[in-house]
Protein backbone atom coordinates (compact mmCIF):
# COMPACT_ATOMS: atom_id res chain seq x y z
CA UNK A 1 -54.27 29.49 -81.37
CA UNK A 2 -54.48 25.66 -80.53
CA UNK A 3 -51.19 24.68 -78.48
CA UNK A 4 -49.38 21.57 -79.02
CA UNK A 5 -46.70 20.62 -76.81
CA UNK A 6 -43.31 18.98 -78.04
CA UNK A 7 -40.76 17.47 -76.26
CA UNK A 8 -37.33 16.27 -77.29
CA UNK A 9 -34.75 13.86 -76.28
CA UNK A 10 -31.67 15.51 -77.58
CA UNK A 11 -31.44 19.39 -78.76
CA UNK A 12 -29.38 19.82 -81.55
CA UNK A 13 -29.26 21.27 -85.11
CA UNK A 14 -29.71 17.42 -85.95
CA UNK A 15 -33.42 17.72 -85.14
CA UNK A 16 -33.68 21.09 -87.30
CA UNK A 17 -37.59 19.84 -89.09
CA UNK A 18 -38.78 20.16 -85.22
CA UNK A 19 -36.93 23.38 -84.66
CA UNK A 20 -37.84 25.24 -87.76
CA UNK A 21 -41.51 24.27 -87.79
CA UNK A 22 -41.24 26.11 -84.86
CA UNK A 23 -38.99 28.68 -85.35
CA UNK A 24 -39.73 29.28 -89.21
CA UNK A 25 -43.58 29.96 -88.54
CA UNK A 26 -44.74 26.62 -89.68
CA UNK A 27 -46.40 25.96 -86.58
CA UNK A 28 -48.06 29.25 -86.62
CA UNK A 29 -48.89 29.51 -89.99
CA UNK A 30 -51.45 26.48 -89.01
CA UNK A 31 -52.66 28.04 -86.39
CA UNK A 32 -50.77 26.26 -83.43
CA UNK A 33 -48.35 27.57 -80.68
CA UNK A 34 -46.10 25.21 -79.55
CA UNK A 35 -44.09 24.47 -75.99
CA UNK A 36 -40.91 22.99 -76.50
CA UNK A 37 -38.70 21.14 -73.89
CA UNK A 38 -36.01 18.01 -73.23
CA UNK A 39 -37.27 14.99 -72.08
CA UNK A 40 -35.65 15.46 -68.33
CA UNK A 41 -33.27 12.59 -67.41
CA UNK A 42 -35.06 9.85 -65.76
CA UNK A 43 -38.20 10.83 -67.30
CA UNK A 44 -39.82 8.23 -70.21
CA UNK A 45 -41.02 9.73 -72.67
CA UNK A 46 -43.80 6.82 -73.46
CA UNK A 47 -44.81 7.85 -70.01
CA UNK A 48 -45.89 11.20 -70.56
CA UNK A 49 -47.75 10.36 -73.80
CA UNK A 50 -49.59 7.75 -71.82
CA UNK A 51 -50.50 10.38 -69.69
CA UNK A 52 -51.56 13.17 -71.78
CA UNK A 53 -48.90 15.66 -70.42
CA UNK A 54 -46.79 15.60 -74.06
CA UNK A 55 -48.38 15.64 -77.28
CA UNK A 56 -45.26 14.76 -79.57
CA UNK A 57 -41.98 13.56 -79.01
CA UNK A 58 -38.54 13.37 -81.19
CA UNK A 59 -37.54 9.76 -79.86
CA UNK A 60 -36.79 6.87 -82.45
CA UNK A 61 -37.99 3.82 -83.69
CA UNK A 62 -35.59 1.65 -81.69
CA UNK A 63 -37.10 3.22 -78.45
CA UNK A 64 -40.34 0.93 -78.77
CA UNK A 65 -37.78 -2.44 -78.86
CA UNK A 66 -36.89 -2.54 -75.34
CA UNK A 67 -40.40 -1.94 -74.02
CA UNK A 68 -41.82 -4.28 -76.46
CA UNK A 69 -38.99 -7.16 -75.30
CA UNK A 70 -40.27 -6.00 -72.10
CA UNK A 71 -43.57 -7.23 -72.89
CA UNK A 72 -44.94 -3.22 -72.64
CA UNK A 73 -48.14 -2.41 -74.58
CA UNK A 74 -49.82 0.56 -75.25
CA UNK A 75 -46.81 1.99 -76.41
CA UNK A 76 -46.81 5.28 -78.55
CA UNK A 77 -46.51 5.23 -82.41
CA UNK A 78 -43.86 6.58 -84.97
CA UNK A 79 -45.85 8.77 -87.41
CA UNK A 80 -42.92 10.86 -88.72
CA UNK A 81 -39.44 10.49 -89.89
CA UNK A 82 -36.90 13.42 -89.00
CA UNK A 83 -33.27 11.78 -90.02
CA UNK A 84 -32.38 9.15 -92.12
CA UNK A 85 -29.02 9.00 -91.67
CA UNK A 86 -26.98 9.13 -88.19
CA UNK A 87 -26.42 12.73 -87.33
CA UNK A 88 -22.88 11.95 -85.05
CA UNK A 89 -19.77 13.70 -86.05
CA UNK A 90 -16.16 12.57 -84.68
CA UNK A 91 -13.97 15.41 -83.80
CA UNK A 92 -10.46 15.80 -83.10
CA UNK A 93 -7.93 17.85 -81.78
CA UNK A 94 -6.37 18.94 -84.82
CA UNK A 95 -7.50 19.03 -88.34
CA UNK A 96 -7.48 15.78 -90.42
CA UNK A 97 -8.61 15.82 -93.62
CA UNK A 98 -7.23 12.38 -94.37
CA UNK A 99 -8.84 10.65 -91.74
CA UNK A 100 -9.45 7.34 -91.38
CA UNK A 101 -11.41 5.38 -89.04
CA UNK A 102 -8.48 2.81 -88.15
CA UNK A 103 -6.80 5.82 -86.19
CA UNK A 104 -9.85 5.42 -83.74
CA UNK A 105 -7.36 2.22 -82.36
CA UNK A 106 -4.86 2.77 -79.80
CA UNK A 107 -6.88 6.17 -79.41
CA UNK A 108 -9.19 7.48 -76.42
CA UNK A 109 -12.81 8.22 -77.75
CA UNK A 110 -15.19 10.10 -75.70
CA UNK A 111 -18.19 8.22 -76.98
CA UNK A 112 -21.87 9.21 -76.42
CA UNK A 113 -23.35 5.56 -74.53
CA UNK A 114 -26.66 6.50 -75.49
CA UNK A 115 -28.25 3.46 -76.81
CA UNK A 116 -29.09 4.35 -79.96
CA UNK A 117 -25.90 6.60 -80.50
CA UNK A 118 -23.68 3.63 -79.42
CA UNK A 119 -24.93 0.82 -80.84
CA UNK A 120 -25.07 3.20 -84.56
CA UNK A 121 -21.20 3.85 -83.79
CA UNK A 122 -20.25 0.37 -83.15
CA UNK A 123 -21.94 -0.91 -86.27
CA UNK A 124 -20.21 2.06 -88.00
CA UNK A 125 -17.03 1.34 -86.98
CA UNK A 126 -16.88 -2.47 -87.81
CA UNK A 127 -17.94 -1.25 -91.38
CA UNK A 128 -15.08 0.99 -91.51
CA UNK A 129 -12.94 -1.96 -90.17
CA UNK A 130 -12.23 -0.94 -86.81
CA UNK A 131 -11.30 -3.47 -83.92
CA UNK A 132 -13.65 -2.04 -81.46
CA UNK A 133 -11.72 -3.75 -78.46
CA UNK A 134 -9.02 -1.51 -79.24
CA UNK A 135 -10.58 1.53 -78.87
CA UNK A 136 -10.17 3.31 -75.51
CA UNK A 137 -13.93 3.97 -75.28
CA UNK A 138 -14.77 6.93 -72.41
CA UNK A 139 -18.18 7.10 -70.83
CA UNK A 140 -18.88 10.66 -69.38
CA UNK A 141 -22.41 10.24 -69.90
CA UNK A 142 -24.36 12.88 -70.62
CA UNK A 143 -23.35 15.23 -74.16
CA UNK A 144 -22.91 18.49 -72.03
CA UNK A 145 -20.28 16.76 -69.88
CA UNK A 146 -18.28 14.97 -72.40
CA UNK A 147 -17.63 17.73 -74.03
CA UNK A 148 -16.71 19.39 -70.87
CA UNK A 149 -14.13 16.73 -70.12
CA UNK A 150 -12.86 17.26 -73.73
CA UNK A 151 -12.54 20.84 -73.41
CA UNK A 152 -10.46 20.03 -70.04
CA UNK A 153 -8.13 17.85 -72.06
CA UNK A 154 -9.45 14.22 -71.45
CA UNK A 155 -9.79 12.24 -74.73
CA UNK A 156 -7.93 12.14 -78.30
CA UNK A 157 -11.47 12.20 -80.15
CA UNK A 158 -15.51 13.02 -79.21
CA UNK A 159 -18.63 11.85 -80.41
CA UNK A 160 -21.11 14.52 -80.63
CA UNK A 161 -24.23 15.78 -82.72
CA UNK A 162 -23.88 19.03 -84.11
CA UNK A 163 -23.42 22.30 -83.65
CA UNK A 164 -21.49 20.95 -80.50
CA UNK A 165 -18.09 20.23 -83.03
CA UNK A 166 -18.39 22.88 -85.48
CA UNK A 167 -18.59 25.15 -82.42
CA UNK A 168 -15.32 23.48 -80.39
CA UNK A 169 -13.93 23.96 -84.74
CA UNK A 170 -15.09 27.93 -84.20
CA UNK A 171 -13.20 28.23 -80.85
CA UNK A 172 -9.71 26.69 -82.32
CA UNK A 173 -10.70 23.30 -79.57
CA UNK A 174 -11.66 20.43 -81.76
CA UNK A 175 -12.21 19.73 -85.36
CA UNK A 176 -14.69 17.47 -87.34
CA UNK A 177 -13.04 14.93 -89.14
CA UNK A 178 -15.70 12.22 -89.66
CA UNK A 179 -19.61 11.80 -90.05
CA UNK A 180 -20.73 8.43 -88.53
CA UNK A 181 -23.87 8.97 -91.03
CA UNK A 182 -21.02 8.76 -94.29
CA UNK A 183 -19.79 5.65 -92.61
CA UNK A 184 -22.98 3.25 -92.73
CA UNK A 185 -26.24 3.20 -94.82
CA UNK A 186 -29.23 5.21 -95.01
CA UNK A 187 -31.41 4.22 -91.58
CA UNK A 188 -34.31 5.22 -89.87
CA UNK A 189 -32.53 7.22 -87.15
CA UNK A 190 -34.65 9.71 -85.30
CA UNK A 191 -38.93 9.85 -85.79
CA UNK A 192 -41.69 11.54 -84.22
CA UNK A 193 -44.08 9.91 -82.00
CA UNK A 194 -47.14 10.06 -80.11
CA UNK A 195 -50.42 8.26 -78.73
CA UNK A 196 -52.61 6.38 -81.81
CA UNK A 197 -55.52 9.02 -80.40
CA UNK A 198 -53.78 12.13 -80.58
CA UNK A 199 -52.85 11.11 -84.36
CA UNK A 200 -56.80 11.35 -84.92
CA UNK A 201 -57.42 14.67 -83.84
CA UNK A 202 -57.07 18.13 -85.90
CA UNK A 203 -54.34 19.36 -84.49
CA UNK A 204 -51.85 16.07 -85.31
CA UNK A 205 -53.14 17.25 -88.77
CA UNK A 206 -52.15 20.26 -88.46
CA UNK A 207 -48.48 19.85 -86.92
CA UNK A 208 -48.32 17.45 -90.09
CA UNK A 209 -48.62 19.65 -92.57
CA UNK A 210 -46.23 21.94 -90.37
CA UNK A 211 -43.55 19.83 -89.98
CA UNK A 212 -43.53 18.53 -93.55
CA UNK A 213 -43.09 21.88 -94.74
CA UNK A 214 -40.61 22.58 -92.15
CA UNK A 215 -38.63 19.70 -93.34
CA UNK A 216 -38.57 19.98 -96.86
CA UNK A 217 -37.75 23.84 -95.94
CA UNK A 218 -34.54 22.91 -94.26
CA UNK A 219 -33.17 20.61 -96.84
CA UNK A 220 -33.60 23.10 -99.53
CA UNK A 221 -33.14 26.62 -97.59
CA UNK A 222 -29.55 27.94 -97.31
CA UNK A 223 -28.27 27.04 -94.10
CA UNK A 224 -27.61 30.30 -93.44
CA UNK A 225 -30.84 31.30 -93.73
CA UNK A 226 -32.14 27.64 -91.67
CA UNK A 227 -29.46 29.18 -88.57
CA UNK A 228 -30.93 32.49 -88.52
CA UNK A 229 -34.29 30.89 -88.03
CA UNK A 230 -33.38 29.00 -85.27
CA UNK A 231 -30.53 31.12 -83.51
CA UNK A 232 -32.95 31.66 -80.19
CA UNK A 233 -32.56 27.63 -79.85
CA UNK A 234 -28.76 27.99 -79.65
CA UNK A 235 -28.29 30.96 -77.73
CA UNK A 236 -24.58 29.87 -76.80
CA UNK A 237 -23.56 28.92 -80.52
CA UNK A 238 -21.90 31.06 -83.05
CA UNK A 239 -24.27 31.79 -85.87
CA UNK A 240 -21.45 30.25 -88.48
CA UNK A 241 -20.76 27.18 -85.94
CA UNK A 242 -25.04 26.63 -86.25
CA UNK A 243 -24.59 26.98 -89.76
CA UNK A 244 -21.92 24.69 -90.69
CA UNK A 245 -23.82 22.21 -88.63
CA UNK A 246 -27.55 22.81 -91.14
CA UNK A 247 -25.14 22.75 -94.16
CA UNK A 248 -23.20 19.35 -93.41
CA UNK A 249 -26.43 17.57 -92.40
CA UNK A 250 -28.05 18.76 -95.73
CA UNK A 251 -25.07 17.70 -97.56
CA UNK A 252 -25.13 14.32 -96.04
CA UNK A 253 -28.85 13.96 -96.86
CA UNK A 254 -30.59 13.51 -93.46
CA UNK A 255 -33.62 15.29 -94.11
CA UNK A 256 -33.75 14.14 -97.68
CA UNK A 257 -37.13 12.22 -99.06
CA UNK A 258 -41.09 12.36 -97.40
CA UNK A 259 -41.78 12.51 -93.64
CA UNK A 260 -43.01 8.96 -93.89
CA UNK A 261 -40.86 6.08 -92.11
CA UNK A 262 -39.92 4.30 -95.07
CA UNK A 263 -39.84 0.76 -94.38
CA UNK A 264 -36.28 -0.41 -95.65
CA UNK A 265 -35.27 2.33 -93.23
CA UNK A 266 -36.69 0.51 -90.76
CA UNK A 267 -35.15 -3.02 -91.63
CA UNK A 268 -32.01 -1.09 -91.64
CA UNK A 269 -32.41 -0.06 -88.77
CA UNK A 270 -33.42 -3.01 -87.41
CA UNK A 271 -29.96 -5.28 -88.78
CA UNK A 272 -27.79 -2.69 -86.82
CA UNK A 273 -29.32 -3.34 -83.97
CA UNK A 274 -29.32 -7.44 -84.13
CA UNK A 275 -25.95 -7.52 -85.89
CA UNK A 276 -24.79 -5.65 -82.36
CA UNK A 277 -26.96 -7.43 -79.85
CA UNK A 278 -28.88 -5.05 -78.58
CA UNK A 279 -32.22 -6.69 -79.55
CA UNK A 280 -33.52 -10.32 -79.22
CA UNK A 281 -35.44 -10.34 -82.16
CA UNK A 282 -37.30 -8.82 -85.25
CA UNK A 283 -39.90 -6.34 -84.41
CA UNK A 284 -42.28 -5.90 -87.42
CA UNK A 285 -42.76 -2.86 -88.89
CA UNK A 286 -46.65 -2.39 -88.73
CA UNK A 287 -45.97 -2.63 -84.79
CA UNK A 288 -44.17 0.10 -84.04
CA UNK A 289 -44.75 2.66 -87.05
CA UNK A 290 -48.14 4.23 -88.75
CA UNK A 291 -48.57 6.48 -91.48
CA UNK A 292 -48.60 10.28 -90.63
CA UNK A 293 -52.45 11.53 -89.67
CA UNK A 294 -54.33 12.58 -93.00
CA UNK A 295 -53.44 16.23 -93.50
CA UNK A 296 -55.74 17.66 -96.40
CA UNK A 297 -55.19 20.91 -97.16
CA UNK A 298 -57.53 24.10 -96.34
């Protein structure tokens, strides 16, 4: 078998296409065996690419802004959708099925500052008519150790992908009440990327044809059946906490539509990220994302 080697930014059920084309065979079933990894912290991920040590990479399409404002080049490419909506959940400490996103004033929020993840919130918030500045915002950086601090007590609410809520919901700790990805419109969230010459070779072709599969397989699969395929990922979660997680992110619609980076996405994605400051400018489409590598079949 050829190997390909993947590398993530974030593990979590939200990033299930990557996960299943692994764990449900995909991968295999063209012939590749796959390494699989998080991006460690301090590492860049355009890095890596640049230097042939990483083949693909779950990132996003706002991780090419910065470098590009930087006046970087040779930066990877998108070639792949994986979400198109935010894949945050807030949870509480008690259920709250009437929940509204004004209660997130006056209230401490254990908030991921990821910039992506924050900038997404922020945006989602003022939609939902929240006065940000009264928000008692918590940085505890990295996922793992907010949700240690709320599991100590610290915080009134938590901003986390899944499974990490549904499994504080299976232990009686916390308790989803909101999806950030309900609260704002379709965007181009998280992608795939990699070097413009590994997207010529065979084996991009193949991992295409993988991961498309893989995708359309965990939108239309019951979750159930998704978990099972990817329990070994989550060795620490509770197979119905992994579950709950595949089911609400197919019910929201996150892996819904073609693997291709649609380009209203994009602009979507691009508005959030002006209307907060956290870009200078437009970056055109054609810059940053490419089609997916031709994948015939046979």
């Amino acid at each position: 078998m050829n190997m390909i080697r993947i590398l993530v930014a974030r593990h979590a059920a939200f990033y299930s296409p990557v996960i299943a084309a692994i764990g449900g065979g995909f991968l295999a079933g063209e012939g590749l065996e796959a390494t699989y990894g998080v991006l460690p912290a301090g590492t860049r991920a355009r890095d890596l690419i640049r230097r042939c040590e990483v083949d693909v990479v779950q990132s996003a399409v706002s991780s090419s802004w910065g470098p590009l404002e930087a006046g970087e080049t040779d930066l990877p490419v998108h070639f792949a959708q994986i979400n198109c909506r935010d894949g945050f959940f807030l949870a509480g400490r008690r259920p709250d099925p009437d929940f509204q996103w004004k209660k997130l004033e006056g209230a401490a929020l254990l908030a991921d500052h990821g910039g992506q993840p924050m900038v997404m919130l922020r945006y989602a918030a003022a939609r939902q008519g929240v006065d940000w500045g009264r928000v008692r915002v918590i940085d505890r950086g990295a996922p793992q150790a907010m949700e240690a601090a709320f599991r100590a007590g610290e915080g009134d609410c938590i901003h986390l992908q899944g499974p990490a809520p549904q499994q504080l919901e299976h232990e009686g700790i916390g308790f989803p009440v909101a999806a950030v990805g309900e609260a704002m419109p379709e965007v181009a969230f998280s992608s795939l990327q990699a070097s413009p010459a590994f997207l010529t070779t065979e084996t991009a072709s193949r991992f295409t044809r993988a991961y498309r599969a893989a995708r359309r397989w965990v939108q239309e699969s019951p979750a159930v059946e998704v978990a099972q395929a990817e329990a070994a990922f989550f060795p620490k979660v509770a197979p119905e906490a992994l579950a709950g997680a595949i089911g609400r992110y197919q019910a929201l619609g996150c892996w819904n539509g073609d693997i291709v980076i649609a380009r209203d996405l994009y602009e979507q994605a691009v508005e959030v990220f002006l209307s907060q400051g956290a870009i200078r400018r437009r970056h055109a489409y054609d810059g940053v994302v490419v089609d997916p590598p031709d994948a015939p079949s046979g």
